[in-house]
Protein backbone atom coordinates (compact mmCIF):
# COMPACT_ATOMS: atom_id res chain seq x y z
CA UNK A 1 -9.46 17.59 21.32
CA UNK A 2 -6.64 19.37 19.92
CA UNK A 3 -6.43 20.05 16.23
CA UNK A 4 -2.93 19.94 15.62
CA UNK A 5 0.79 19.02 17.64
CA UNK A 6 4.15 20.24 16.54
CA UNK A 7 7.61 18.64 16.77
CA UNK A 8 10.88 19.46 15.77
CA UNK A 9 10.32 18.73 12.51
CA UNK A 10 6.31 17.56 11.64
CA UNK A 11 3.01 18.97 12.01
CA UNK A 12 0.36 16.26 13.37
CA UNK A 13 -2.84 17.60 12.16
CA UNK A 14 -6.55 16.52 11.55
CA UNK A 15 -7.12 15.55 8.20
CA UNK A 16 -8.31 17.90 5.58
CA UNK A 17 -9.85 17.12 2.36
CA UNK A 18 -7.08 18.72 0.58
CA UNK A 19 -5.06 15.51 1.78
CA UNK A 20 -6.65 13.18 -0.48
CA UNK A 21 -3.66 13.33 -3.23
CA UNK A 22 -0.84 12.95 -0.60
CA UNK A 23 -3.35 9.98 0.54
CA UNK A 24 -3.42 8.38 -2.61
CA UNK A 25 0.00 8.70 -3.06
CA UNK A 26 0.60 6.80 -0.06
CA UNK A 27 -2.62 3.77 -0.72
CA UNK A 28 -1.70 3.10 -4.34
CA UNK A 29 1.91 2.23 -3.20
CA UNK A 30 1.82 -1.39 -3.26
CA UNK A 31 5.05 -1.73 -0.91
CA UNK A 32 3.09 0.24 1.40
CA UNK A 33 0.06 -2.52 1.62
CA UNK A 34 3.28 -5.32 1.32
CA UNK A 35 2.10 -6.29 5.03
CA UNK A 36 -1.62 -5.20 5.66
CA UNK A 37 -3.29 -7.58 3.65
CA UNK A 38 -4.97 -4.94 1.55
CA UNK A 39 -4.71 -3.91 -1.80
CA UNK A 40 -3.57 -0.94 -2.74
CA UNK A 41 -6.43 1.56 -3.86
CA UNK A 42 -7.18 2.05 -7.19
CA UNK A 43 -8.82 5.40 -7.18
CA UNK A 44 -8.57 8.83 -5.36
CA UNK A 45 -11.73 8.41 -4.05
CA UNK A 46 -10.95 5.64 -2.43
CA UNK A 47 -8.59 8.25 -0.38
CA UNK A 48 -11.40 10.33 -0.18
CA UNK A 49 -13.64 8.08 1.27
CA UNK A 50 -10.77 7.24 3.81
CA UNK A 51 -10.50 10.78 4.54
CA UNK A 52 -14.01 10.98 5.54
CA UNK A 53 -14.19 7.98 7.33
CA UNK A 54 -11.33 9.13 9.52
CA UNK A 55 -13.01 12.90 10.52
CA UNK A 56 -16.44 10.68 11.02
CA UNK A 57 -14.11 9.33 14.12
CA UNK A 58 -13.04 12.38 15.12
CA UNK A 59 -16.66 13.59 15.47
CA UNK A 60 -17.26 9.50 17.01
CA UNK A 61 -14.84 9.10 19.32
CA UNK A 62 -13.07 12.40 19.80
CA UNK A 63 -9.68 10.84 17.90
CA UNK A 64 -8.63 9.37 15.04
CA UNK A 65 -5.64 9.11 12.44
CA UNK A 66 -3.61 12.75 12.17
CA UNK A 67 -1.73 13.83 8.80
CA UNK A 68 2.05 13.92 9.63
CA UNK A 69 3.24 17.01 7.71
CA UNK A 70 7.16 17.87 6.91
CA UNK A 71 7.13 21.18 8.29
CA UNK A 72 10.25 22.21 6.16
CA UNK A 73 8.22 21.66 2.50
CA UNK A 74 4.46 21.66 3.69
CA UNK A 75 4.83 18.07 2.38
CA UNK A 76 1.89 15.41 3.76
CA UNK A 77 4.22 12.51 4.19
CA UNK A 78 1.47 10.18 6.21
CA UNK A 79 -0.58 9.80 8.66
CA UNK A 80 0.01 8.89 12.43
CA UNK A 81 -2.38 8.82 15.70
CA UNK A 82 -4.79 7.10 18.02
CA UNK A 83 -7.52 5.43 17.05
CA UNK A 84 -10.39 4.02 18.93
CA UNK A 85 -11.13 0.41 18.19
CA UNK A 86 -14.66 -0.89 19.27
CA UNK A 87 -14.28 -4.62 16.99
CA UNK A 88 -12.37 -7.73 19.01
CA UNK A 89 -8.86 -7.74 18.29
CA UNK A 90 -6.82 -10.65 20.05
CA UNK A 91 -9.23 -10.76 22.36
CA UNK A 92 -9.26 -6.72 23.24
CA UNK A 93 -12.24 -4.90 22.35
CA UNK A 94 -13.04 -0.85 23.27
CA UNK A 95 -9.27 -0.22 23.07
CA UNK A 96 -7.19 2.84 21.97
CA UNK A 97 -4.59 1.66 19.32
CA UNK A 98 -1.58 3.58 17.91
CA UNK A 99 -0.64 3.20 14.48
CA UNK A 100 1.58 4.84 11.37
CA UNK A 101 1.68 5.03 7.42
CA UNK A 102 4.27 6.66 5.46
CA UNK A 103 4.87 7.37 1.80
CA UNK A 104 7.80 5.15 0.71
CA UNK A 105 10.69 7.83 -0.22
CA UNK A 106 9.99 9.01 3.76
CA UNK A 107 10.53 5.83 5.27
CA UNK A 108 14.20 5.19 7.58
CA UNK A 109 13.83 8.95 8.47
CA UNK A 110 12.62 8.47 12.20
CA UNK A 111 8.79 10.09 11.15
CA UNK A 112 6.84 7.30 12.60
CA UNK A 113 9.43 7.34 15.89
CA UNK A 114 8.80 10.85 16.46
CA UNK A 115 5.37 11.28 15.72
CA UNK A 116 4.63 8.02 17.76
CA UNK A 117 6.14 9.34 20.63
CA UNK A 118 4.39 12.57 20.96
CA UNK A 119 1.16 10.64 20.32
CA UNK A 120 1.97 7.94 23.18
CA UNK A 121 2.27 11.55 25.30
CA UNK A 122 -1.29 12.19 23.78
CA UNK A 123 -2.24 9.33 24.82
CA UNK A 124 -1.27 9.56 28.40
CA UNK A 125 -0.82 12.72 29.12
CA UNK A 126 -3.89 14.78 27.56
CA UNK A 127 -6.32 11.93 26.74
CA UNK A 128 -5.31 9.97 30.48
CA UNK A 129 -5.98 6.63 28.32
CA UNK A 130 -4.85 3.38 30.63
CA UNK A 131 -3.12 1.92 28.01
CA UNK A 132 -2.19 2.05 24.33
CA UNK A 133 -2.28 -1.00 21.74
CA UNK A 134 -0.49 -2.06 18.20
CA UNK A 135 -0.10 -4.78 15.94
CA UNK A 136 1.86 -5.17 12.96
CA UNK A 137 1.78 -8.39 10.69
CA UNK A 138 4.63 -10.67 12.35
CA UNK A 139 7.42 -10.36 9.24
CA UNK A 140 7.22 -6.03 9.56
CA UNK A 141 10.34 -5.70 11.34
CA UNK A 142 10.76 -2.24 10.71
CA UNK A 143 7.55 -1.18 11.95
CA UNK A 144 7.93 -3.78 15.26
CA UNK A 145 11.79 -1.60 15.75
CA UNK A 146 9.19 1.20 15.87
CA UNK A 147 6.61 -0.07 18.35
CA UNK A 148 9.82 -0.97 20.52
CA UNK A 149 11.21 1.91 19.95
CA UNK A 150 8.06 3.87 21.64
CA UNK A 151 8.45 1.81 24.36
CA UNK A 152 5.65 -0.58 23.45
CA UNK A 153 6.11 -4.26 25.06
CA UNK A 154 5.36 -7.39 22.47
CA UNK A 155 2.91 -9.52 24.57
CA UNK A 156 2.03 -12.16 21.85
CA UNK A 157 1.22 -13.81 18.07
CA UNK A 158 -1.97 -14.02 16.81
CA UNK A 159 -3.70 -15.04 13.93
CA UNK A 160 -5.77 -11.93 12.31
CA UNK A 161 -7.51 -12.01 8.98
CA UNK A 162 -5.43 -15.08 7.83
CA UNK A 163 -1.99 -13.39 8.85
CA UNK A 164 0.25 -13.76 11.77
CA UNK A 165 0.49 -10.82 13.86
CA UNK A 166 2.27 -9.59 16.91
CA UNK A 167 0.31 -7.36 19.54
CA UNK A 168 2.33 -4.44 21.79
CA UNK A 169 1.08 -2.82 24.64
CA UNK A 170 2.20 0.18 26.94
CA UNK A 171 0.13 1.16 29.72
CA UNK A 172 0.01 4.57 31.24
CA UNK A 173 2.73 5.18 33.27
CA UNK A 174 0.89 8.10 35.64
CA UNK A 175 -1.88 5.74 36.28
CA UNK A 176 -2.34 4.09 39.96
CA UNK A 177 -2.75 0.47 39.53
């Protein structure tokens, strides 16, 4: 697995422990948790523990969630990347999943578009996965606009955790069916 990806204008990395303030930053936001049904944490080591729980699937799977860093101030702005998702989710289970969180004041900047994009080449290209997943809670417009824009195709609603949700799919387009 690769450690880190560049694009024009963010560094994808693995997490370091050194993230953990840009990561509360980002979890104590309540706009942030606005539609993921969680509470904003409390706590830096809540962050931590986050942190740790991410490299643990590095070391488990071989991916997991990547800081996004803004290459022109060193800033952590989020976190973007695969993730492999062993629980049932709308009837999927074993699946790789692609997913994005940014601190508010980077949000409308096209972040999550770019960084989803050279993940969904990740994906495909490096990791040869068949197909990538996402789901957003069904009133996030601006992350569905993202999912679409990364080419992602809505395939239906579902009920998750009490919430309506809306599942995406791409599938690998070097694979032979």
């Amino acid at each position: 697995m690769k450690t880190f990806i560049e694009t024009n204008r963010l560094l994808l990395r693995e997490f370091l422990p050194s993230d953990d303030i840009g990561m509360f930053e980002l979890d104590s936001n309540p706009e942030v948790h606005r539609y993921l049904g969680n509470k904003p944490v409390k706590h830096i080591d809540e962050s931590r523990g986050y942190i740790e729980n991410v490299k643990q699937q590095y070391a488990d799977n071989g991916i997991g969630r990547w800081a996004v860093i803004l290459k022109e101030t060193n800033e952590f702005i989020g976190w973007s990347g695969i993730k492999f998702i062993k629980d049932s989710i709308n009837n999927h289970q074993n699946f790789y999943e692609i997913g994005y969180r940014f601190i508010e004041k980077h949000w409308g900047k096209g972040y999550a578009t770019e960084a989803g994009i050279t993940f969904v080449d990740y994906a495909f290209n490096e990791m040869k996965v068949e197909a990538l997943y996402a789901y957003a809670d069904a009133g996030n417009i601006g992350s569905r606009n993202i999912l679409e824009k990364l080419g992602m195709l809505y395939v239906n609603s579902f009920e998750y955790d009490g919430e309506e949700e809306v599942w995406y799919e791409m599938r690998n387009p070097n694979s032979i069916v």
